[in-house]
Protein backbone atom coordinates (compact mmCIF):
# COMPACT_ATOMS: atom_id res chain seq x y z
CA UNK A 1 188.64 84.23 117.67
CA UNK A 2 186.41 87.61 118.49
CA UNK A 3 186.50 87.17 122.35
CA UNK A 4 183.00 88.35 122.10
CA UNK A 5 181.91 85.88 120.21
CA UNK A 6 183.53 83.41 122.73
CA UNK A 7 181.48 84.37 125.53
CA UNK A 8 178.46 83.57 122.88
CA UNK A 9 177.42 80.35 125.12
CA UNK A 10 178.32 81.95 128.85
CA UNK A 11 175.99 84.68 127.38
CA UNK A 12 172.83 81.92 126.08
CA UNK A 13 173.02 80.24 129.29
CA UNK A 14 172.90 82.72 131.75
CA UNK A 15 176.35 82.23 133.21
CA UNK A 16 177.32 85.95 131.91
CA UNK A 17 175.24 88.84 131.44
CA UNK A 18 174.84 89.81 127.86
CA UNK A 19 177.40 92.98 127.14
CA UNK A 20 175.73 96.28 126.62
CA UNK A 21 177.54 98.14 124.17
CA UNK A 22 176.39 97.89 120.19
CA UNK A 23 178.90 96.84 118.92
CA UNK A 24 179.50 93.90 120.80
CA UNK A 25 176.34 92.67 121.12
CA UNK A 26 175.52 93.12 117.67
CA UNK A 27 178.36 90.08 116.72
CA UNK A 28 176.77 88.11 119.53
CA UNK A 29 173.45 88.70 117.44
CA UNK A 30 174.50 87.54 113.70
CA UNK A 31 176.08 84.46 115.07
CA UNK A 32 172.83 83.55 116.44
CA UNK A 33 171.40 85.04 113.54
CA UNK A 34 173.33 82.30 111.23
CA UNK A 35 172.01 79.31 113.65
CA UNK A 36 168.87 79.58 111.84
CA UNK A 37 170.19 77.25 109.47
CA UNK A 38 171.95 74.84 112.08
CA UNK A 39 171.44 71.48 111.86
CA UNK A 40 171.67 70.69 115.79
CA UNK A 41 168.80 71.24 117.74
CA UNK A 42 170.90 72.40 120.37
CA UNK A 43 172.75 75.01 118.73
CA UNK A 44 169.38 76.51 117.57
CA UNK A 45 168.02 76.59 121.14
CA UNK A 46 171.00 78.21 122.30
CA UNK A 47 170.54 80.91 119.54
CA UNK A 48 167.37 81.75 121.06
CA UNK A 49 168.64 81.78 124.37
CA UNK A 50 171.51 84.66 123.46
CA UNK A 51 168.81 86.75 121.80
CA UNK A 52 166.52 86.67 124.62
CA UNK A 53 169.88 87.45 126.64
CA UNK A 54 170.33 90.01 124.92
CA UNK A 55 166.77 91.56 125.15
CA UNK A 56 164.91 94.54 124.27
CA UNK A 57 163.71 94.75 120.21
CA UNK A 58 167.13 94.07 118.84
CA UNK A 59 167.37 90.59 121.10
CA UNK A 60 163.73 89.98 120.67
CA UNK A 61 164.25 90.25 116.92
CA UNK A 62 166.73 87.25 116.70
CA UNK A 63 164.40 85.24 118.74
CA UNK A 64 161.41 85.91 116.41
CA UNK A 65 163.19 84.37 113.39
CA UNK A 66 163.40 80.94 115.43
CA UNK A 67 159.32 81.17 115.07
CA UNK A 68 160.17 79.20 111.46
CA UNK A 69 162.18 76.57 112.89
CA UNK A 70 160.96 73.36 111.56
CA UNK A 71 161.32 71.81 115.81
CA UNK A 72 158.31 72.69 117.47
CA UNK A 73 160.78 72.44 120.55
CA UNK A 74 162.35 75.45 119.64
CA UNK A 75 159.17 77.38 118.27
CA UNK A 76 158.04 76.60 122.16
CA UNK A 77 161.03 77.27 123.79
CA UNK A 78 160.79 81.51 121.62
CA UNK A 79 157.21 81.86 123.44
CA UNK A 80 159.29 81.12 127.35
CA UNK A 81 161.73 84.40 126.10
CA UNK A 82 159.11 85.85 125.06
CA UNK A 83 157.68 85.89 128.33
CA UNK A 84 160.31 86.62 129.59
CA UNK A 85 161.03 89.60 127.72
CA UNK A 86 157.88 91.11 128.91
CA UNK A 87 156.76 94.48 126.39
CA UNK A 88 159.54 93.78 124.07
CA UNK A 89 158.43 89.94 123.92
CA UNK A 90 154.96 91.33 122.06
CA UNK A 91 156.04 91.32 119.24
CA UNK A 92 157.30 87.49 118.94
CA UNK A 93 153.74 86.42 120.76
CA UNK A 94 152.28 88.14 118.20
CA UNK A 95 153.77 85.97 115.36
CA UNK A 96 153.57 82.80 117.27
CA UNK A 97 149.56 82.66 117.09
CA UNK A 98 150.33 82.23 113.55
CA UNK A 99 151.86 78.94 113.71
CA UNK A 100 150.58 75.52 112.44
CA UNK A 101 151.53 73.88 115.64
CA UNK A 102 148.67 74.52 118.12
CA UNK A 103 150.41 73.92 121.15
CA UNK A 104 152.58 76.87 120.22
CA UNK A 105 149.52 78.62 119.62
CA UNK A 106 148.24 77.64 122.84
CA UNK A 107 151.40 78.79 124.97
CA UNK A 108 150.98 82.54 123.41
CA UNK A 109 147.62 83.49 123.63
CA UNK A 110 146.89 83.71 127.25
CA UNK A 111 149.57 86.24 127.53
CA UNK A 112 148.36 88.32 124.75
CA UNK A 113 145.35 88.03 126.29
CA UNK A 114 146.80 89.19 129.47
CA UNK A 115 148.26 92.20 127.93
CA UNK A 116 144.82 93.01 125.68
CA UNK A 117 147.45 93.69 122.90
CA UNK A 118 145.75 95.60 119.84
CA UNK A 119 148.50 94.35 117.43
CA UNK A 120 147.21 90.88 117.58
CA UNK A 121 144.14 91.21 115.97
CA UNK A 122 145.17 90.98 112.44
CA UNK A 123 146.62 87.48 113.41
CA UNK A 124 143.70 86.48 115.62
CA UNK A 125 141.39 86.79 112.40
CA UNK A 126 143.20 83.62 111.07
CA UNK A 127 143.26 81.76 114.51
CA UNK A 128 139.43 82.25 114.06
CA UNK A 129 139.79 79.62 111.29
CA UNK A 130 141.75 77.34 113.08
CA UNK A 131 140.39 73.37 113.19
CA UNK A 132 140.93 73.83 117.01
CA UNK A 133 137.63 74.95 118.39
CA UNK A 134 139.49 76.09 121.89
CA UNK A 135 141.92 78.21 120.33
CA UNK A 136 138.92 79.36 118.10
CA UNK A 137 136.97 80.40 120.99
CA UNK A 138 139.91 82.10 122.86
CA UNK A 139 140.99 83.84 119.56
CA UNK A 140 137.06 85.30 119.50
CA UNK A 141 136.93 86.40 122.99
CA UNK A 142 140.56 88.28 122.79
CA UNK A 143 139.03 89.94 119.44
CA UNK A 144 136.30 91.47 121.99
CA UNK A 145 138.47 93.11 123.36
CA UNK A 146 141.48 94.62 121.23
CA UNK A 147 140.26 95.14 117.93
CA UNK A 148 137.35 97.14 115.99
CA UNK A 149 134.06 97.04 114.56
CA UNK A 150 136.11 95.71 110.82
CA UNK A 151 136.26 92.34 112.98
CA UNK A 152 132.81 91.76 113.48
CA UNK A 153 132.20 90.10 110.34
CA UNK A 154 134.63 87.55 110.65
CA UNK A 155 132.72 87.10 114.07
CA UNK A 156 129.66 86.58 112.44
CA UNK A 157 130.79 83.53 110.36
CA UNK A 158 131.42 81.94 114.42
CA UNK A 159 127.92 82.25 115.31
CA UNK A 160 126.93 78.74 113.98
CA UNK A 161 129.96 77.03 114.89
CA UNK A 162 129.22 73.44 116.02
CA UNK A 163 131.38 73.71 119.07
CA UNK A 164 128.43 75.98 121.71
CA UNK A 165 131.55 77.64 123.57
CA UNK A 166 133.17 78.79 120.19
CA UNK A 167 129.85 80.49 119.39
CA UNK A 168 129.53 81.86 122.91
CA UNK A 169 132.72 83.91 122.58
CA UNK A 170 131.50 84.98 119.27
CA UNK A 171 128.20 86.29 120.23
CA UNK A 172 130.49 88.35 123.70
CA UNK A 173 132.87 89.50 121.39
CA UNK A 174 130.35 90.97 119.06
CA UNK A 175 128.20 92.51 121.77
CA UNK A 176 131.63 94.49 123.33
CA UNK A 177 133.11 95.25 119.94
CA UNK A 178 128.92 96.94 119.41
CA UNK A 179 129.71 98.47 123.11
CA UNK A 180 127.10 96.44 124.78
CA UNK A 181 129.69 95.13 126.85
CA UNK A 182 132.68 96.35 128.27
CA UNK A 183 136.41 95.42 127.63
CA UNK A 184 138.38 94.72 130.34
CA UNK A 185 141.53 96.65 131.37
CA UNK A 186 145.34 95.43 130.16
CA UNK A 187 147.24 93.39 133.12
CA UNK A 188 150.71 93.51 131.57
CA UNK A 189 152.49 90.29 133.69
CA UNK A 190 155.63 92.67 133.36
CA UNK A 191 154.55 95.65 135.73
CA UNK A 192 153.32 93.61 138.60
CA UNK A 193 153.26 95.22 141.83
CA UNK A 194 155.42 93.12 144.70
CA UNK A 195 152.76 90.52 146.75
CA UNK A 196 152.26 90.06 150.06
CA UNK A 197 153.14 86.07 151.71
CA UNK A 198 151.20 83.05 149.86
CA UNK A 199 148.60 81.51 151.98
CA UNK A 200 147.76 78.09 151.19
CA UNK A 201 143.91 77.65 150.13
CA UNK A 202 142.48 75.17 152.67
CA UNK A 203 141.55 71.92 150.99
CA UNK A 204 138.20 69.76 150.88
CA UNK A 205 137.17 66.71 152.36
CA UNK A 206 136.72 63.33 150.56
CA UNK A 207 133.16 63.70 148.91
CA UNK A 208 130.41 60.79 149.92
CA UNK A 209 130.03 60.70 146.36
CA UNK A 210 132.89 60.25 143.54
CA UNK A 211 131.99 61.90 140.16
CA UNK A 212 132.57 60.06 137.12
CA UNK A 213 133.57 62.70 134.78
CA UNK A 214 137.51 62.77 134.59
CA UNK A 215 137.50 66.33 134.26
CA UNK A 216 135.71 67.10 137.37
CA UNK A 217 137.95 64.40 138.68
CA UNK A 218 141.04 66.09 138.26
CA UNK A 219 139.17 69.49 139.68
CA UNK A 220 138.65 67.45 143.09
CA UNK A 221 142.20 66.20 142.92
CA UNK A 222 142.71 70.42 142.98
CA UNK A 223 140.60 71.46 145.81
CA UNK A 224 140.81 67.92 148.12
CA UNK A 225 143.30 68.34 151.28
CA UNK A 226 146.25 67.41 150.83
CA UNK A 227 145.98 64.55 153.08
CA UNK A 228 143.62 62.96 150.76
CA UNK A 229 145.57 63.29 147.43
CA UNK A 230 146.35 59.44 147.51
CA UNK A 231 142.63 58.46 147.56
CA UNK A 232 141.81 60.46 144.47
CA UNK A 233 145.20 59.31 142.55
CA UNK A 234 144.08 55.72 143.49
CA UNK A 235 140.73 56.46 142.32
CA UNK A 236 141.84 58.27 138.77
CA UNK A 237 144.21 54.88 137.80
CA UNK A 238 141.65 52.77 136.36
CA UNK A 239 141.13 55.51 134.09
CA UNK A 240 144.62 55.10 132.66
CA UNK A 241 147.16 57.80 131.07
CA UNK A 242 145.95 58.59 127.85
CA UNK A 243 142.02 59.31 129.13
CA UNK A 244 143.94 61.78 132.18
CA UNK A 245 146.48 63.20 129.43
CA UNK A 246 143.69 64.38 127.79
CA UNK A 247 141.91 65.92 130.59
CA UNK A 248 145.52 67.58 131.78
CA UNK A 249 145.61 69.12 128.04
CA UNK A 250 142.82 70.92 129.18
CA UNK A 251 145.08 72.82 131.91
CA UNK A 252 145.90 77.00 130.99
CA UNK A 253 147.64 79.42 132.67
CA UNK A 254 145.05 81.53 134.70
CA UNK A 255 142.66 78.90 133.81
CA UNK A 256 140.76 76.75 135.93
CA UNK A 257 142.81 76.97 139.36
CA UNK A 258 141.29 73.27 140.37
CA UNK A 259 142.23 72.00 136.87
CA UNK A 260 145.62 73.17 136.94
CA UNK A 261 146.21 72.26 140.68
CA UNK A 262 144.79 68.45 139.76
CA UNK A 263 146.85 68.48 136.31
CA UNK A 264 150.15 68.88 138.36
CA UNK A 265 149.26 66.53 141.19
CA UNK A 266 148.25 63.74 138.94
CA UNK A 267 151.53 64.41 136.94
CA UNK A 268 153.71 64.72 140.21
CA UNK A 269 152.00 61.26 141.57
CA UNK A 270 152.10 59.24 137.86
CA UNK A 271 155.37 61.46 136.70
CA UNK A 272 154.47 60.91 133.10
CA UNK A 273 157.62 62.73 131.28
CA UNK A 274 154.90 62.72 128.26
CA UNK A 275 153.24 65.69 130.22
CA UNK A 276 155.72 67.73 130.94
CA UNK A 277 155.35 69.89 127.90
CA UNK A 278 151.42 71.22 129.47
CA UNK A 279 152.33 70.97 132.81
CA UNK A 280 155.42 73.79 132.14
CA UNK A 281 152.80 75.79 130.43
CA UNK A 282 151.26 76.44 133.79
CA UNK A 283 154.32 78.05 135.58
CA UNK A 284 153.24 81.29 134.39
CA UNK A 285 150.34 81.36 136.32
CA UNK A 286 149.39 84.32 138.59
CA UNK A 287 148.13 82.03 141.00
CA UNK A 288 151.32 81.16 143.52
CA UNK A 289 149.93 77.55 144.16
CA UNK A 290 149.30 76.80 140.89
CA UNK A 291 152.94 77.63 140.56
CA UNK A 292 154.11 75.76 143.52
CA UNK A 293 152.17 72.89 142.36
CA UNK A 294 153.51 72.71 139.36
CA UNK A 295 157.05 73.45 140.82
CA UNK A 296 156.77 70.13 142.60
CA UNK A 297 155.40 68.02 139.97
CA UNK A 298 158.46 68.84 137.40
CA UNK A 299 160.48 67.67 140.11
CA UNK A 300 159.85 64.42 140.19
CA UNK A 301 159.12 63.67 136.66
CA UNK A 302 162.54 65.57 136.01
CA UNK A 303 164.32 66.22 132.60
CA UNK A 304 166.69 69.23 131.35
CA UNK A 305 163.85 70.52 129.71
CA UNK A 306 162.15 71.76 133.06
CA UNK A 307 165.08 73.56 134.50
CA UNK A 308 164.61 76.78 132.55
CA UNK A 309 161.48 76.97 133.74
CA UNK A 310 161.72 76.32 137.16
CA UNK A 311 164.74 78.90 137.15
CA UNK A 312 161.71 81.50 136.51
CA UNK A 313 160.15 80.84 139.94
CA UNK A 314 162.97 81.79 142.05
CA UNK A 315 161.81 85.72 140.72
CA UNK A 316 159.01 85.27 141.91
CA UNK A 317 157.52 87.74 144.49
CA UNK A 318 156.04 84.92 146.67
CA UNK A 319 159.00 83.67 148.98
CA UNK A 320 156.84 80.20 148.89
CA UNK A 321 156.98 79.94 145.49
CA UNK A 322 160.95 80.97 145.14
CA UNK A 323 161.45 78.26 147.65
CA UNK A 324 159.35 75.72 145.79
CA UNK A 325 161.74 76.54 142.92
CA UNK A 326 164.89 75.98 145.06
CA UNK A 327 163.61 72.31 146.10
CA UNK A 328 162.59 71.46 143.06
CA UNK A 329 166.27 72.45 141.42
CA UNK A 330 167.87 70.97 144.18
CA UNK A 331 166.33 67.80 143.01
CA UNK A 332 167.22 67.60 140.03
CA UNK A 333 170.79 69.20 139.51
CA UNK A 334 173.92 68.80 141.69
CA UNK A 335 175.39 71.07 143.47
CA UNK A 336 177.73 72.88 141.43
CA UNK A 337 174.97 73.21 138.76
CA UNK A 338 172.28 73.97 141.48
CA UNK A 339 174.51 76.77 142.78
CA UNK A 340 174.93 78.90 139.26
CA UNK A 341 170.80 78.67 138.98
CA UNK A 342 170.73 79.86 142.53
CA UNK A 343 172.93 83.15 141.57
CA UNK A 344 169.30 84.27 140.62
CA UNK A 345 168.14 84.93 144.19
CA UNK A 346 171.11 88.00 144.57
CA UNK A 347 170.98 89.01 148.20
CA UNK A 348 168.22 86.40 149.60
CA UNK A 349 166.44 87.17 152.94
CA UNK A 350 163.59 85.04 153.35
CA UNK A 351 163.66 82.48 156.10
CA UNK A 352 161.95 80.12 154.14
CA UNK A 353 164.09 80.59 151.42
CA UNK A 354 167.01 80.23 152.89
CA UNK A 355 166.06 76.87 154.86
CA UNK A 356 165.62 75.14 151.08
CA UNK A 357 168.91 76.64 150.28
CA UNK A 358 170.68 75.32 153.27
CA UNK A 359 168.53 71.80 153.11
CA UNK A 360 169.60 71.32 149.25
CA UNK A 361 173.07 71.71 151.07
CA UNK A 362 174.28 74.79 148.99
CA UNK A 363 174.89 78.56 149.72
CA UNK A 364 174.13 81.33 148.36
């Protein structure tokens, strides 16, 4: 066998870096290549893993094809390398607001919208006429702001949409793509500059009256001290599951920071495994205690499915947040597994850091 190609899996899952030279990372590339056609999930999701290993437009290529895999698993799992791929990952996020599933949708455009990419606006002109009036309204207000005055038509046709927010965005988009209002400035999530400590937002007191709507609900379940977290949860369970899965659908990275707090907490206290998939949406968020949050809700409702992204927080800039990441591994792998995610820290230094490393009973 090509002893490149049997370093194929070390390579997908991170245990090897991928090798530089052409050559040799161009056979790693057609085998992953021919998975397109694979009939185990598995094998496909490991194909996007060695592309994304990989990297750069070549790696980022392979990946893109796994955009027409019939698992919308996999179709998911392209926008995480994406991401992860930073500038070269464009090009897949891109593609990926073209898909039927609108949770895929969903994942890619806040980060387009992040990096105020101009390519996207031939594809946003289809998300316009999407069933989905949220995507709708995000694809008008990204339009605003990347593309040209040839767009404004296709605005125009949003103006009486039924849903008020969709037309909203519409009416903005139209008025900055005129130059009555500005755009705003590209912040490309690959070029951040390193942060200073986390400090925890401090939390409010029990209100003297509760609100009824489950949205604002799950807002005071985000801002209410942490001592009182039980008294909300105890107030949200008459509402059940599937009324609060709803509301936690609602949760997007950079969103609402009290939704997305509340989303997590309500999954962390009811661990519903059937919320996993937009709770892990929310790790990319700029906000570190959004991130923590969100850390420590995937680690109780567990699953393999959360480990890759948890594995993202420990580069985070925050020390909090890379130790977050650490507990929340340590609670769900053992330690020899727990030890080859924790390669990621390299030369570690914060205290904090450290103490989850020690606690989980590893080393780095």
């Amino acid at each position: 066998m090509d002893p490149i190609l049997e370093i194929y899996e070390d390579v997908g899952r991170g245990r090897v870096p991928a090798p530089v030279d052409y050559n040799e990372y161009k056979r790693l590339l057609a085998k992953a290549r021919k998975a397109t056609s694979a009939e185990d999930e598995g094998e496909r999701l490991l194909a996007v893993d060695v592309g994304a290993a990989v990297g750069r437009d070549r790696g980022m290529g392979v990946v893109r094809l796994f955009l027409k895999d019939p698992s919308p698993a996999v179709r998911r799992h392209c926008i995480e390398k994406a991401v992860e791929g930073g500038e070269h990952g464009i090009m897949v996020l891109r593609h990926a607001i073209e898909d039927e599933d609108p949770e895929v949708v969903a994942l890619a455009l806040p980060w387009l919208r992040r990096a105020l990419d101009p390519g996207c606006a031939g594809a946003l002109r289809k998300v316009l006429r999407r069933s989905e009036p949220e995507l709708r309204a995000q694809a008008a207000e990204l339009i605003g702001h990347v593309a040209g005055p040839g767009l404004v038509i296709a605005l125009r046709s949003l103006l009486d949409d039924p849903e008020p927010e969709v037309a909203e965005a519409a009416r903005e988009a139209i008025d900055r793509l005129d130059g009555k209002l500005a755009k705003d400035e590209p912040d490309p999530w690959w070029d951040l500059e390193e942060d200073e400590h986390y400090i925890a937002v401090e939390g409010e007191d029990l209100p003297q009256e509760w609100p009824e709507d489950p949205l604002e609900l799950i807002r005071l379940l985000g801002r209410i001290k942490a001592d009182h977290i039980d008294e909300v949860v105890a107030h949200l369970e008459p509402m059940g599951p599937s009324k609060m899965g709803f509301v936690v659908r609602k949760a997007r990275p950079n969103g609402d920071r009290a939704l997305n707090i509340g989303a997590a907490r309500l999954g962390k206290a009811w661990a519903r495994g059937d919320w996993v998939v937009p709770l892990r949406r929310l790790l990319p968020d700029d906000d570190p205690g959004v991130r923590i949050a969100v850390a420590e809700c995937l680690a109780e409702i567990g699953g393999a499915t959360v480990l890759t992204g948890l594995a993202q927080l420990l580069d985070a800039h925050q020390p909090e947040v890379r130790a977050a990441a650490v507990r929340a591994l340590a609670n769900l792998c053992g330690p020899a597994e727990l030890s080859r995610w924790l390669k990621a820290l390299g030369d570690e230094q914060d205290p904090d850091v450290l103490h989850a490393v020690a606690t989980a009973g590893v080393s780095l």
